[in-house]
Protein backbone atom coordinates (compact mmCIF):
# COMPACT_ATOMS: atom_id res chain seq x y z
CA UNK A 1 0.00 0.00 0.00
CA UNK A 2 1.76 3.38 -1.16
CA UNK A 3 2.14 5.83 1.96
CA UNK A 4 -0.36 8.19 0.70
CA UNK A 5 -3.59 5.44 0.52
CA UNK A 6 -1.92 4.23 3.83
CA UNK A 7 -2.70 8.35 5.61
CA UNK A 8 -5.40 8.73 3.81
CA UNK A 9 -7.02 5.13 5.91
CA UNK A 10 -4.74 6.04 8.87
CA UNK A 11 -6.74 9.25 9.68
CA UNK A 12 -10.11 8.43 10.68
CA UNK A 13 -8.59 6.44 13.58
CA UNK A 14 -6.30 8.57 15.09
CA UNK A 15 -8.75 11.25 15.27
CA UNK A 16 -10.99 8.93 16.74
CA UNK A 17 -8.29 8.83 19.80
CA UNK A 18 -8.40 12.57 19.50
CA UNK A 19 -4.99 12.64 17.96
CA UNK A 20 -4.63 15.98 16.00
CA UNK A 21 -4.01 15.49 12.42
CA UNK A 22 -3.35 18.66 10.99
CA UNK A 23 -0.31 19.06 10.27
CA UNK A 24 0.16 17.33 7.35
CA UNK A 25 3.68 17.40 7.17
CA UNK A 26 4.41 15.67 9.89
CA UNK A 27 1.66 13.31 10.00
CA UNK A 28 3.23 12.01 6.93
CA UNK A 29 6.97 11.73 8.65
CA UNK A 30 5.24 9.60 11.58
CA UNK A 31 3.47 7.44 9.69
CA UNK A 32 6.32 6.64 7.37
CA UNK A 33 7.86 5.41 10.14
CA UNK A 34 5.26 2.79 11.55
CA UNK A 35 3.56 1.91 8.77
CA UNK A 36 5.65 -1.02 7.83
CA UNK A 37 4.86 -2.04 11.80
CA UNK A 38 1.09 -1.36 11.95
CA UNK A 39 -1.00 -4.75 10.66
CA UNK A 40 -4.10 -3.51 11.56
CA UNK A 41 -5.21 0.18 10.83
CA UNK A 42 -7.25 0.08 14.02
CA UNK A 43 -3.95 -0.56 15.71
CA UNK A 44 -2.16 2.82 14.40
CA UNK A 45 -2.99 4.42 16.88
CA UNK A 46 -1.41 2.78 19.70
CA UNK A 47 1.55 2.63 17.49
CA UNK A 48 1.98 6.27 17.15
CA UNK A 49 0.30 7.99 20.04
CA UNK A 50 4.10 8.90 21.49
CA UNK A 51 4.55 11.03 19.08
CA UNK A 52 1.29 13.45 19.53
CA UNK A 53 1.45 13.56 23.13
CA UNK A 54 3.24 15.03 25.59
CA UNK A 55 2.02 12.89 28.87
CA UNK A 56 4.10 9.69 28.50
CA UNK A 57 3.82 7.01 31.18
CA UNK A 58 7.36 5.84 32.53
CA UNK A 59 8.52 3.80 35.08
CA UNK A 60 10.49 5.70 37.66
CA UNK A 61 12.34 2.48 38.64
CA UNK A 62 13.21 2.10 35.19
């Protein structure tokens, strides 16, 4: 699937997650990156949430 069709599918469910998709730029640099990862579209979102958000969960023990 070329990266284009691959946004174009992507979208709908990250802004279902309330990820913000506007900037079309780099919402085509992230997705580049996992789409070769993401087997299910409905998973895409858990695959590229870190990179929208700025309230990571970490493990201080870690």
């Amino acid at each position: 699937m070329s990266l284009d069709r691959f946004i174009e599918l992507a979208r709908p469910f990250l802004t279902k997650v309330d990820i913000d998709v506007s900037d079309k730029n780099y919402l085509r640099a992230v997705l580049s990156i996992v789409k070769e990862k993401v087997k299910l579209l409905s998973d895409v979102s858990e695959w590229t949430r870190y990179f929208f958000v700025e309230d990571y969960e970490f493990d201080p023990a870690a």
